[in-house]
C-alpha atoms as a PDB file:
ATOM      1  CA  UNK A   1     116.046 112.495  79.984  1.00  0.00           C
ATOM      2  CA  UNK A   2     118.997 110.575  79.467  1.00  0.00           C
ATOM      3  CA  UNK A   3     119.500 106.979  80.891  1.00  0.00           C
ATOM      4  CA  UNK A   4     122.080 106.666  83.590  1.00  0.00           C
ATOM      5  CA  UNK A   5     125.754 105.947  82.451  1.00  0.00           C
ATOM      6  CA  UNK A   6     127.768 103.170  83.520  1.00  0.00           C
ATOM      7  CA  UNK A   7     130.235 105.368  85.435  1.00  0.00           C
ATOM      8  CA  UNK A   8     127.097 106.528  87.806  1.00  0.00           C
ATOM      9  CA  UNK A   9     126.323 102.584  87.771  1.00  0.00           C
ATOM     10  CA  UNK A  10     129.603 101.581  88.598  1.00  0.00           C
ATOM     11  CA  UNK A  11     129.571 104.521  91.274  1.00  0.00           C
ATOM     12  CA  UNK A  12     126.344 103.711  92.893  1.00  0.00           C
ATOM     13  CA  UNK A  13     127.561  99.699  93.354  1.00  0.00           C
ATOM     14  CA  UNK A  14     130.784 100.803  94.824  1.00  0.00           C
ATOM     15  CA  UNK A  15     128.967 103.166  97.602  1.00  0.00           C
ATOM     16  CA  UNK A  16     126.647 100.442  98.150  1.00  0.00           C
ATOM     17  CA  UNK A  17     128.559  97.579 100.257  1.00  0.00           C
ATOM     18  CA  UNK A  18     129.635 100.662 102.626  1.00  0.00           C
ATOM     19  CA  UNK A  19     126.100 101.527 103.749  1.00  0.00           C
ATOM     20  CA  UNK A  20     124.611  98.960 106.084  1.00  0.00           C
ATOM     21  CA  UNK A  21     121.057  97.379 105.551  1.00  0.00           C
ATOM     22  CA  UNK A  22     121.860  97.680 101.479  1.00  0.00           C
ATOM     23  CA  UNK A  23     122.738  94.730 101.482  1.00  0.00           C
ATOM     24  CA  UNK A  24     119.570  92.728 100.525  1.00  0.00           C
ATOM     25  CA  UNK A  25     117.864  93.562  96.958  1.00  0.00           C
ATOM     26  CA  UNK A  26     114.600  94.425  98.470  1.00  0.00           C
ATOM     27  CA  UNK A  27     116.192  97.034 100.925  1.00  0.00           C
ATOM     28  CA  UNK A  28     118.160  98.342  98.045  1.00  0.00           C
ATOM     29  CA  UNK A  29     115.419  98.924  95.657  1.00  0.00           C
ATOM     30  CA  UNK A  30     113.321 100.732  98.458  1.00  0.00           C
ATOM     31  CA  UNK A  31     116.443 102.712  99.262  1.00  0.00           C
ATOM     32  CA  UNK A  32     116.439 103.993  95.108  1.00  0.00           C
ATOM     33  CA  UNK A  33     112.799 104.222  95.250  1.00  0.00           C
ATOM     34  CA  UNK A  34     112.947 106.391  98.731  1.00  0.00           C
ATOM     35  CA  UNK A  35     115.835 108.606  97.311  1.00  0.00           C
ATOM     36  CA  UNK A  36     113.948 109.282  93.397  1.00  0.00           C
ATOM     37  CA  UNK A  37     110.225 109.677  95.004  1.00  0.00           C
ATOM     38  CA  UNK A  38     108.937 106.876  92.387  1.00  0.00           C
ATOM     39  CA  UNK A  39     109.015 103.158  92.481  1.00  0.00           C
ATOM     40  CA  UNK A  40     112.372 101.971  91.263  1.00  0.00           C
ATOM     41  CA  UNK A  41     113.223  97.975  89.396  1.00  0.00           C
ATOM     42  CA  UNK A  42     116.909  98.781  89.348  1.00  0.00           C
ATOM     43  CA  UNK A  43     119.834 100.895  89.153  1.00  0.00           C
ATOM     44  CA  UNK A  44     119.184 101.104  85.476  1.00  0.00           C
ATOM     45  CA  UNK A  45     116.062 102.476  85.502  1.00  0.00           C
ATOM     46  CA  UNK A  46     117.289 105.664  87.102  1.00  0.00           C
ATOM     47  CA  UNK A  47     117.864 108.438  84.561  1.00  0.00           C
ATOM     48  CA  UNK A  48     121.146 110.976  84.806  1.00  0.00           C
ATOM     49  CA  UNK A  49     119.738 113.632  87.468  1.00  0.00           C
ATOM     50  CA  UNK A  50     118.151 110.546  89.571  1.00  0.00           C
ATOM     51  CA  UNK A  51     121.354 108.914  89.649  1.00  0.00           C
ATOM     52  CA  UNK A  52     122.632 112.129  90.866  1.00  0.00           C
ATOM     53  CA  UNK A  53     120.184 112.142  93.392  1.00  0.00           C
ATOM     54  CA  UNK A  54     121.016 108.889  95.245  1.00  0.00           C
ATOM     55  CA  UNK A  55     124.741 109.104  94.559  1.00  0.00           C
ATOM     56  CA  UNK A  56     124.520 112.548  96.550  1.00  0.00           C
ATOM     57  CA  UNK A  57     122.690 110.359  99.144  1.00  0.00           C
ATOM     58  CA  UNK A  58     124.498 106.898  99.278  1.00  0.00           C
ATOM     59  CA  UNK A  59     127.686 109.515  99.738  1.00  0.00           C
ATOM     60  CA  UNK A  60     125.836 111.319 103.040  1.00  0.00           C
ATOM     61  CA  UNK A  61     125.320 108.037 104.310  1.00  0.00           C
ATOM     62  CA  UNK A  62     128.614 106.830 103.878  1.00  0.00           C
ATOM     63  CA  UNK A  63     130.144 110.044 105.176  1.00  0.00           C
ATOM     64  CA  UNK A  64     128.443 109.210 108.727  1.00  0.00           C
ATOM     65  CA  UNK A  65     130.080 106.242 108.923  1.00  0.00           C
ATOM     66  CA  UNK A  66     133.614 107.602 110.876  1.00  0.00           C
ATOM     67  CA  UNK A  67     135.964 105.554 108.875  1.00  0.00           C
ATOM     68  CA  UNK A  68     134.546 106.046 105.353  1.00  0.00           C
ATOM     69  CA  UNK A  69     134.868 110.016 105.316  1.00  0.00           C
ATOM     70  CA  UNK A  70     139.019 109.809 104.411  1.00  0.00           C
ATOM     71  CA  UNK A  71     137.911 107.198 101.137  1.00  0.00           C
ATOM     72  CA  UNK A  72     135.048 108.396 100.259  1.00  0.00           C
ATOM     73  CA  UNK A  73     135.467 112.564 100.017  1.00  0.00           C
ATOM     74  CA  UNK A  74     139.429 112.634 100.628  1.00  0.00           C
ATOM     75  CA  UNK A  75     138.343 114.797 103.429  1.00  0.00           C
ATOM     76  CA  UNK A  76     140.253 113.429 106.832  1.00  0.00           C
ATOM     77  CA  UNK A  77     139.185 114.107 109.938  1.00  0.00           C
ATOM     78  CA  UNK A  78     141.303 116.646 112.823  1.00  0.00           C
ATOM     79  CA  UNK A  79     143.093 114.146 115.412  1.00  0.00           C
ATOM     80  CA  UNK A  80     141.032 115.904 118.011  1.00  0.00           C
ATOM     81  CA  UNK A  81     137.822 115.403 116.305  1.00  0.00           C
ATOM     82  CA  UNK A  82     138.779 111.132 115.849  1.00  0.00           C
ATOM     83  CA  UNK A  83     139.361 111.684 119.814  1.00  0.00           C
ATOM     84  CA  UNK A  84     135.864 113.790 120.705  1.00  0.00           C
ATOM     85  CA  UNK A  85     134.447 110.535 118.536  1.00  0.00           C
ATOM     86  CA  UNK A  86     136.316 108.007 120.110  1.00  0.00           C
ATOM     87  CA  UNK A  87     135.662 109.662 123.955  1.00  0.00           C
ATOM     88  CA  UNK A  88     131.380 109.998 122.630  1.00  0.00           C
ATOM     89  CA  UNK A  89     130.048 113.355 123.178  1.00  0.00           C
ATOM     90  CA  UNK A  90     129.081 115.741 125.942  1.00  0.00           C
ATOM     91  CA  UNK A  91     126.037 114.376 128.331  1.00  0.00           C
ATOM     92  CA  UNK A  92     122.832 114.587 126.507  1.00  0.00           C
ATOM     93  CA  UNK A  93     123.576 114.555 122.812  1.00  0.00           C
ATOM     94  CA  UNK A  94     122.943 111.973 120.599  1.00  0.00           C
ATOM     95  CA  UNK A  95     125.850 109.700 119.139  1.00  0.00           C
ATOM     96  CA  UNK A  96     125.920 108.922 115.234  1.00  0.00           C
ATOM     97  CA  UNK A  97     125.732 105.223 115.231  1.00  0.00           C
ATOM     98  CA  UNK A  98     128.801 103.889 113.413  1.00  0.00           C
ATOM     99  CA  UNK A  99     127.027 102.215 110.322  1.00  0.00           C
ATOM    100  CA  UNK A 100     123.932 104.498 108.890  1.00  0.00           C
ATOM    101  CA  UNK A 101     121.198 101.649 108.327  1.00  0.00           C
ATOM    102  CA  UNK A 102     118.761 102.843 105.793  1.00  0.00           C
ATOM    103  CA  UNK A 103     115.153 103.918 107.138  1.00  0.00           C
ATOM    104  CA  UNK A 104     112.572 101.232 106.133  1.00  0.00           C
ATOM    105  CA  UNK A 105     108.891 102.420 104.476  1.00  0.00           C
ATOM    106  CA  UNK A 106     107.072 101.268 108.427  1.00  0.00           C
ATOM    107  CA  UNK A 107     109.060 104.022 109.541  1.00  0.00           C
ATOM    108  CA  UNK A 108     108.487 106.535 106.890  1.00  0.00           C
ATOM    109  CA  UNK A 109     104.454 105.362 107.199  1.00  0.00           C
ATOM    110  CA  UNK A 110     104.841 106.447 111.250  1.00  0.00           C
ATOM    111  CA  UNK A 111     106.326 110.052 110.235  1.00  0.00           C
ATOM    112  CA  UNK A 112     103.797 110.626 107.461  1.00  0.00           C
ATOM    113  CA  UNK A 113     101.159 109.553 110.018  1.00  0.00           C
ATOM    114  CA  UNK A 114     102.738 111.495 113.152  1.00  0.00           C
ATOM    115  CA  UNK A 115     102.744 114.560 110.663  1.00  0.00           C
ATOM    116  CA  UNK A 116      98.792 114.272 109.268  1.00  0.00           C
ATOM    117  CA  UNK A 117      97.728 114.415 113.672  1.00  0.00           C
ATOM    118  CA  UNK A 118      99.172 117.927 112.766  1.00  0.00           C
ATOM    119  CA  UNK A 119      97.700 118.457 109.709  1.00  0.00           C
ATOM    120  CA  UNK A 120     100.499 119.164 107.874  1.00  0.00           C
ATOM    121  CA  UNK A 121     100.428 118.114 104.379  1.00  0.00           C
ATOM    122  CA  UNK A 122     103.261 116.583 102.490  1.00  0.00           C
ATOM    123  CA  UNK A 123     104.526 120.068 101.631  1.00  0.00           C
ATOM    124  CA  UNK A 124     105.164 121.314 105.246  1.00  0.00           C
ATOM    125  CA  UNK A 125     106.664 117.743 106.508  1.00  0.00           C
ATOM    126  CA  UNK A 126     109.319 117.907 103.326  1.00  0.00           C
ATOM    127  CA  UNK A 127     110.271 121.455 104.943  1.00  0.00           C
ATOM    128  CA  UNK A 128     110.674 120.053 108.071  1.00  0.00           C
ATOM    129  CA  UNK A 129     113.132 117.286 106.861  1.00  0.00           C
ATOM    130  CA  UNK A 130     114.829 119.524 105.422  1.00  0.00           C
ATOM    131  CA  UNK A 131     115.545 121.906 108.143  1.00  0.00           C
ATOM    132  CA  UNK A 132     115.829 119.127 110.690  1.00  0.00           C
ATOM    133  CA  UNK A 133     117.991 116.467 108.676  1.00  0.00           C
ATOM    134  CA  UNK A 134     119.734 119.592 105.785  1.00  0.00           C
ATOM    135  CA  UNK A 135     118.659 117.013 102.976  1.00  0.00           C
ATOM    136  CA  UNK A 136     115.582 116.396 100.987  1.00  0.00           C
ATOM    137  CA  UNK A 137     114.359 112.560 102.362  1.00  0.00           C
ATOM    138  CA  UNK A 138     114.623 110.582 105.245  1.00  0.00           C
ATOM    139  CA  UNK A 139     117.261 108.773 104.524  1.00  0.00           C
ATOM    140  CA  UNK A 140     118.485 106.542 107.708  1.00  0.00           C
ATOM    141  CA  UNK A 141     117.222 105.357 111.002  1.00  0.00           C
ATOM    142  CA  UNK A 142     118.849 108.050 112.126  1.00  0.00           C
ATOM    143  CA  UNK A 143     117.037 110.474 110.069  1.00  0.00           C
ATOM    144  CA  UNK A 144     114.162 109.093 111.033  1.00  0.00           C
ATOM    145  CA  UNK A 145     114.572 109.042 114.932  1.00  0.00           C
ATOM    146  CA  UNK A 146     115.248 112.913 114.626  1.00  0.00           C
ATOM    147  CA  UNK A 147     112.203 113.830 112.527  1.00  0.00           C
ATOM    148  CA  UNK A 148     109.726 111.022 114.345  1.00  0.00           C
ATOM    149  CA  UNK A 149     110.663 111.788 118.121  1.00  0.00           C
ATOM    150  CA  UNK A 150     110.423 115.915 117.168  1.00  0.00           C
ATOM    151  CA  UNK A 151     107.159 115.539 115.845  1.00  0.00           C
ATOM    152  CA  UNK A 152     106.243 113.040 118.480  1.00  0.00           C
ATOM    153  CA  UNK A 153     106.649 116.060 121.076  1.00  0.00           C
ATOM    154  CA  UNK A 154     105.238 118.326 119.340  1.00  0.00           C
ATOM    155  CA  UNK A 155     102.278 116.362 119.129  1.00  0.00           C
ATOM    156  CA  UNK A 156     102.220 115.520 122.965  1.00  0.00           C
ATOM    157  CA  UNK A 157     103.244 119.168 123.892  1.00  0.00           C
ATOM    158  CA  UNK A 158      99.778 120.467 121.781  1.00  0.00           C
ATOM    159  CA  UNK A 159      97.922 117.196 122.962  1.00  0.00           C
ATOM    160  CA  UNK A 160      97.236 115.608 120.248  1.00  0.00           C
ATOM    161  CA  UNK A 161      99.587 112.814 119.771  1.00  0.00           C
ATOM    162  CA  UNK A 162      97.784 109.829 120.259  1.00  0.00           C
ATOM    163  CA  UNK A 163      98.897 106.009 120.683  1.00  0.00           C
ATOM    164  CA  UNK A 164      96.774 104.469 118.578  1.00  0.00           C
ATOM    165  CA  UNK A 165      97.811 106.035 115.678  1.00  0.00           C
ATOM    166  CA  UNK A 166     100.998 105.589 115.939  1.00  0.00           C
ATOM    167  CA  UNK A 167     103.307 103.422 117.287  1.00  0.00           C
ATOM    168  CA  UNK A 168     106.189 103.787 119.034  1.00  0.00           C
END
């Protein structure tokens, strides 16, 4: 595989600043190492396809963020979509938070551990993610709320979610 150019580099450090909780190296690495499924040193360790990969991402992310969608995809939003954001959302939904913070690996342990009470191996959880969040990895805190608390009631509503195992 080839190595990563500098324009997916240069890319990558540009979406970076706009994403929240990027900000500190460690956080940063486990965000590369999160979005490539292996343990990443740096942005140049990535090959082409895996810079793909968390370009495709670091652009979700910053697409949740209200203000980055018109610089970041050119995309702008209706007026009466900046008002149905601006007003929040009908009773009982859940509201994007404005700045996506990236998920952190305690919360990744507690889906992977909500998700063996079920039995599920790692091949029936990655489905799940992907029909709950429409991408491949828990990405943000948001991600992970969705997938955690879903699981978490599916496990109470069978009976076998248990406290001690994990934490809320």
């Amino acid at each position: 595989m080839a190595n990563i150019s500098k324009q997916q580099i240069k890319i990558i450090h540009t979406l970076k600043p706009r994403i929240a909780g990027l900000s500190e190296r460690d956080a940063y690495l486990a965000f590369l190492s999160n979005a490539v499924g292996r343990m990443v040193q740096s942005c140049t360790d990535l090959n082409r396809d895996e810079a793909t990969k968390v370009t495709q991402s670091m652009l979700q992310m910053a697409e949740q963020v209200p203000g980055n969608r018109s610089r970041v995809s050119g995309i702008r939003k209706p007026k009466s979509a900046k008002m149905a954001t601006l007003a929040g959302k009908a009773r009982g939904t859940h509201i994007r938070p404005a700045v996506p913070t990236v998920v952190t690996q305690e919360q990744l342990n507690l889906v992977q551990r909500a998700a063996e009470l079920r039995g599920w191996d790692q091949g029936t959880l990655n489905a799940f993610i992907q029909r709950q969040t429409k991408h491949e990895r828990i990405l943000t805190k948001w991600d992970f709320e969705r997938i955690f608390w879903a699981l978490k009631r599916m496990n109470d509503h069978d009976g076998i979610y248990r406290r001690d195992a994990v934490a809320n």
